[in-house]
N, C-alpha and C. Protein backbone atom coordinates (compact mmCIF):
# COMPACT_ATOMS: atom_id res chain seq x y z
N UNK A 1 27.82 66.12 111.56
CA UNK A 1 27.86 66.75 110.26
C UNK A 1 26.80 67.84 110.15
N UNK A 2 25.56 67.76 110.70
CA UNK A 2 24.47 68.32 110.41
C UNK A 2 24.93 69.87 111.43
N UNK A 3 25.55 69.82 112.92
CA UNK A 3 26.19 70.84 113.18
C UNK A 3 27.13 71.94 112.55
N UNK A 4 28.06 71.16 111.85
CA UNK A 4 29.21 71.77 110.93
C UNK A 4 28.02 72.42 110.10
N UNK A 5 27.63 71.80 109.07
CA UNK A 5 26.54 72.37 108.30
C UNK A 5 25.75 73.90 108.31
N UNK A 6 25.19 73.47 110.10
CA UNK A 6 24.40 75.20 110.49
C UNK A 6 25.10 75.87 111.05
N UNK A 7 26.20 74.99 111.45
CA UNK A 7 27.77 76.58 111.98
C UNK A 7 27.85 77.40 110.97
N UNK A 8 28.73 76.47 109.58
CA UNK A 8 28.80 77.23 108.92
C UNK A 8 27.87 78.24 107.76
N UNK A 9 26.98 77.82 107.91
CA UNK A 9 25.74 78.77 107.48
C UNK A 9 25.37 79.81 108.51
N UNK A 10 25.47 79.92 110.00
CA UNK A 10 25.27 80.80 110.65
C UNK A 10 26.21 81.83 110.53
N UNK A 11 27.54 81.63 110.43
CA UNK A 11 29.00 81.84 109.77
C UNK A 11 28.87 83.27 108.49
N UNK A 12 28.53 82.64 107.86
CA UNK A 12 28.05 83.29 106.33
C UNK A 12 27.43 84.03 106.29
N UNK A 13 26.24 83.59 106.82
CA UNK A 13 24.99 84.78 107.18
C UNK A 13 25.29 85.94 108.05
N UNK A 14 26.02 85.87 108.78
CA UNK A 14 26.58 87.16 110.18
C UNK A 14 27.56 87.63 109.36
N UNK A 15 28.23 87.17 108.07
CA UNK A 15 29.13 87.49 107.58
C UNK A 15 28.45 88.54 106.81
N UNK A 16 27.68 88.21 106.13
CA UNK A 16 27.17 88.90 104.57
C UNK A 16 26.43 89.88 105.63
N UNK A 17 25.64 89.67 106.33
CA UNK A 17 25.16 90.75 107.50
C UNK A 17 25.71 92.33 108.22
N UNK A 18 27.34 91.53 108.11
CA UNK A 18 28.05 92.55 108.80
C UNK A 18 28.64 93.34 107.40
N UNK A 19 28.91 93.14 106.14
CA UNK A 19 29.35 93.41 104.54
C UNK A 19 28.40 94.27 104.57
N UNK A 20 27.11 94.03 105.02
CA UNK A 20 25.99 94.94 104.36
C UNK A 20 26.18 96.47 105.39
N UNK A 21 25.80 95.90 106.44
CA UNK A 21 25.99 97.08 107.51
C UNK A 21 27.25 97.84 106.89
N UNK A 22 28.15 97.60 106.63
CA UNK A 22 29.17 98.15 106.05
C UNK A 22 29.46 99.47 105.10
N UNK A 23 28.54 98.02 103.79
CA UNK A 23 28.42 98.92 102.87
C UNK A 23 27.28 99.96 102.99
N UNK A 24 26.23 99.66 103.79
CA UNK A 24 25.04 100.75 104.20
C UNK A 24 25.66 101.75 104.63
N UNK A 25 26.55 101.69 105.57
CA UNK A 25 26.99 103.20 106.35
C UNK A 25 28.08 103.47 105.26
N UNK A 26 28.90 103.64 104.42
CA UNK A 26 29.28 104.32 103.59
C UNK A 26 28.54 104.91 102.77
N UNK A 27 27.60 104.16 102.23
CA UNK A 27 26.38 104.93 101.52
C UNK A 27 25.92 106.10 102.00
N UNK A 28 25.22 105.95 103.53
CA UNK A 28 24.90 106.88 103.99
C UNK A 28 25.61 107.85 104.27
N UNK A 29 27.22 107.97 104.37
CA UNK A 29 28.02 109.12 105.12
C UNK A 29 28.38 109.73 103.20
N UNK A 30 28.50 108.83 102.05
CA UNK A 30 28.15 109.06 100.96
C UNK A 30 27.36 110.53 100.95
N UNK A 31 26.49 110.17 101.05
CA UNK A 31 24.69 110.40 101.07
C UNK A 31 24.96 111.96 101.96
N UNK A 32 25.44 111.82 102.87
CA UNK A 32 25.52 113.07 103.50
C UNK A 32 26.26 113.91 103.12
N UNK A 33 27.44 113.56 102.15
CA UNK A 33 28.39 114.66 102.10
C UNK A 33 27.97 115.43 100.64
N UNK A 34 27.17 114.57 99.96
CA UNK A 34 26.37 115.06 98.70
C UNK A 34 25.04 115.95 99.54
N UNK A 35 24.64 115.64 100.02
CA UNK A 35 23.25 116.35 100.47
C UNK A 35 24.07 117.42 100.58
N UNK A 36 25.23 117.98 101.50
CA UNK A 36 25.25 119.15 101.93
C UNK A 36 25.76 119.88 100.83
N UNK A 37 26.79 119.39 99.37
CA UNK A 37 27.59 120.15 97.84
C UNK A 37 25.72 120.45 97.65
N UNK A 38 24.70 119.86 97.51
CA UNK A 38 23.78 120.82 96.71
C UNK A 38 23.77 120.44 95.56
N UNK A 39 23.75 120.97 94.07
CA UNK A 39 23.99 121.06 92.90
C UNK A 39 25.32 121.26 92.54
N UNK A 40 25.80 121.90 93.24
CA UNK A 40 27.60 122.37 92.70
C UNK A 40 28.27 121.52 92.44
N UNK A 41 28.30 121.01 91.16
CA UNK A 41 29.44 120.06 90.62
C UNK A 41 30.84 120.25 91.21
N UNK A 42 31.33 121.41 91.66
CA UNK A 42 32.71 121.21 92.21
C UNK A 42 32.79 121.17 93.84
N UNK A 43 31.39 121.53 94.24
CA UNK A 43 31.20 121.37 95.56
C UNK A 43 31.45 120.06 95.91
N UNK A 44 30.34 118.92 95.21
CA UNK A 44 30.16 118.09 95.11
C UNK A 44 31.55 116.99 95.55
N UNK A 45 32.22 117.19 93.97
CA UNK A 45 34.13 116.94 94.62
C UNK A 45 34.60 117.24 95.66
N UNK A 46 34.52 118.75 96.09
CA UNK A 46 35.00 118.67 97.36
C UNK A 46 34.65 118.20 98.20
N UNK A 47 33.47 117.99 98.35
CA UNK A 47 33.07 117.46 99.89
C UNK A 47 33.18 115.66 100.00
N UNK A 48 33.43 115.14 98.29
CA UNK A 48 33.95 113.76 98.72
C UNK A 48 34.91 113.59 99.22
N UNK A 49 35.95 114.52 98.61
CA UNK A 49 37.47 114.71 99.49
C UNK A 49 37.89 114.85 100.67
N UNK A 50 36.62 115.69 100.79
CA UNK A 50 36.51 115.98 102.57
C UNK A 50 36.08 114.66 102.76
N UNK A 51 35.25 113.95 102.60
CA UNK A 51 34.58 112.41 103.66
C UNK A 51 35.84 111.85 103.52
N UNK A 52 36.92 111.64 102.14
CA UNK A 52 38.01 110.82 102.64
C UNK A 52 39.14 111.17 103.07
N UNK A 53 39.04 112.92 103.70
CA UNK A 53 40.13 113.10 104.35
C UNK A 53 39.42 112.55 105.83
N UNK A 54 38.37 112.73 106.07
CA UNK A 54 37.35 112.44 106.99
C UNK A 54 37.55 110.60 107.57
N UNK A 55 37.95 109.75 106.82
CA UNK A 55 38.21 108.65 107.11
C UNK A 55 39.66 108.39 107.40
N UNK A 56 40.28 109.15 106.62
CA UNK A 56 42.01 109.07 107.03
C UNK A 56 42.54 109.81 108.21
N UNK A 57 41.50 110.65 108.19
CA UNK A 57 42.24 111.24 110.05
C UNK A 57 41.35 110.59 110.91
N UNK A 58 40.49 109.64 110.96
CA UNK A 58 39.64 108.99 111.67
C UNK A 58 39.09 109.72 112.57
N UNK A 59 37.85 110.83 111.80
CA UNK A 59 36.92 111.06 112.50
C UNK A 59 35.95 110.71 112.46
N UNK A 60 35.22 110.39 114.51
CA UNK A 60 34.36 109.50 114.63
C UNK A 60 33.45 109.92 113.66
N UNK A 61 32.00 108.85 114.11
CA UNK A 61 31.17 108.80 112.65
C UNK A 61 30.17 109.75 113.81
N UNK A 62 29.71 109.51 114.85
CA UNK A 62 29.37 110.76 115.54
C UNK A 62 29.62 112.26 115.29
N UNK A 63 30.57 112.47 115.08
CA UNK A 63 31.55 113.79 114.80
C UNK A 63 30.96 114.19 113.31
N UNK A 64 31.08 113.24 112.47
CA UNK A 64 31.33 112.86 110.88
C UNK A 64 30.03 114.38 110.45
N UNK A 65 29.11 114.58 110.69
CA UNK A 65 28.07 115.88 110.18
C UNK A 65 28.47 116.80 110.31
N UNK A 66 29.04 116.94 111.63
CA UNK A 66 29.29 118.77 112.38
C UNK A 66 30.50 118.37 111.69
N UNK A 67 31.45 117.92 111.58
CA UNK A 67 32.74 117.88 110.63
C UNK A 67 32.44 118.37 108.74
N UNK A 68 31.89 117.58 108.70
CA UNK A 68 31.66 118.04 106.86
C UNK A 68 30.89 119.58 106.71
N UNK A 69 29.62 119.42 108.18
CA UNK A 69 29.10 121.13 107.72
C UNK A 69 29.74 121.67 107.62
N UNK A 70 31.14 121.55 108.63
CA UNK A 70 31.98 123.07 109.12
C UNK A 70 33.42 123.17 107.52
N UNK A 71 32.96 121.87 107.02
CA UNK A 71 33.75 121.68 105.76
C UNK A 71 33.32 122.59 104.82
N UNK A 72 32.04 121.95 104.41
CA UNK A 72 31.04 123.03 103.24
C UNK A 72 31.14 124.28 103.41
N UNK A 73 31.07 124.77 104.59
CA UNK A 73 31.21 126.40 105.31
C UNK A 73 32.60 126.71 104.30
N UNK A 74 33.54 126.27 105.47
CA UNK A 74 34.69 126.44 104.13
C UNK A 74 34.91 126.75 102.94
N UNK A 75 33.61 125.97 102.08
CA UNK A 75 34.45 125.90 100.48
C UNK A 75 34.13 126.70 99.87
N UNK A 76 35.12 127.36 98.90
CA UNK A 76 35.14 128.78 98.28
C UNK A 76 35.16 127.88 96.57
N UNK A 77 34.23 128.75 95.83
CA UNK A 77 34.15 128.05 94.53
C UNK A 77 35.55 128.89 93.72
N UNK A 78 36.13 127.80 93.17
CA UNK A 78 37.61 128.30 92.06
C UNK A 78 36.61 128.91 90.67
N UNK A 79 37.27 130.18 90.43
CA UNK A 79 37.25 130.72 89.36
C UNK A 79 37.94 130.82 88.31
């Protein structure tokens, strides 16, 4: 019993461990695509759009910077 017990607590813990890592690196790729909009409220939008076109064509997370700079480069503000 006392096995079952620290399985499943070792279980949980690697669980909530790996949730965090998770949610940390979205934060951070978050985090990056705001650093590069600046102040520009519509920048801002765009470049979230870009991180989730950025996840739907599955580019690596290596790739993921030189991908969004060459994004920001891109964006032309609507008038």
């Amino acid at each position: 019993m006392d096995l079952a017990i620290v399985l499943v607590v070792s279980l949980l813990a690697i669980a909530l461990h790996v949730a965090l890592y998770l949610l940390f690196r979205r934060w951070m790729d978050r985090d990056l695509a705001l650093s590069l909009a600046g102040d520009d409220a519509g920048k801002r939008c765009y470049m979230l759009d870009c991180l989730q076109r950025a996840r739907r064509d599955g580019v690596r997370r290596r790739d993921l910077q030189a991908w969004l700079e060459h994004e920001a480069a891109r964006y032309e503000p609507r008038a």
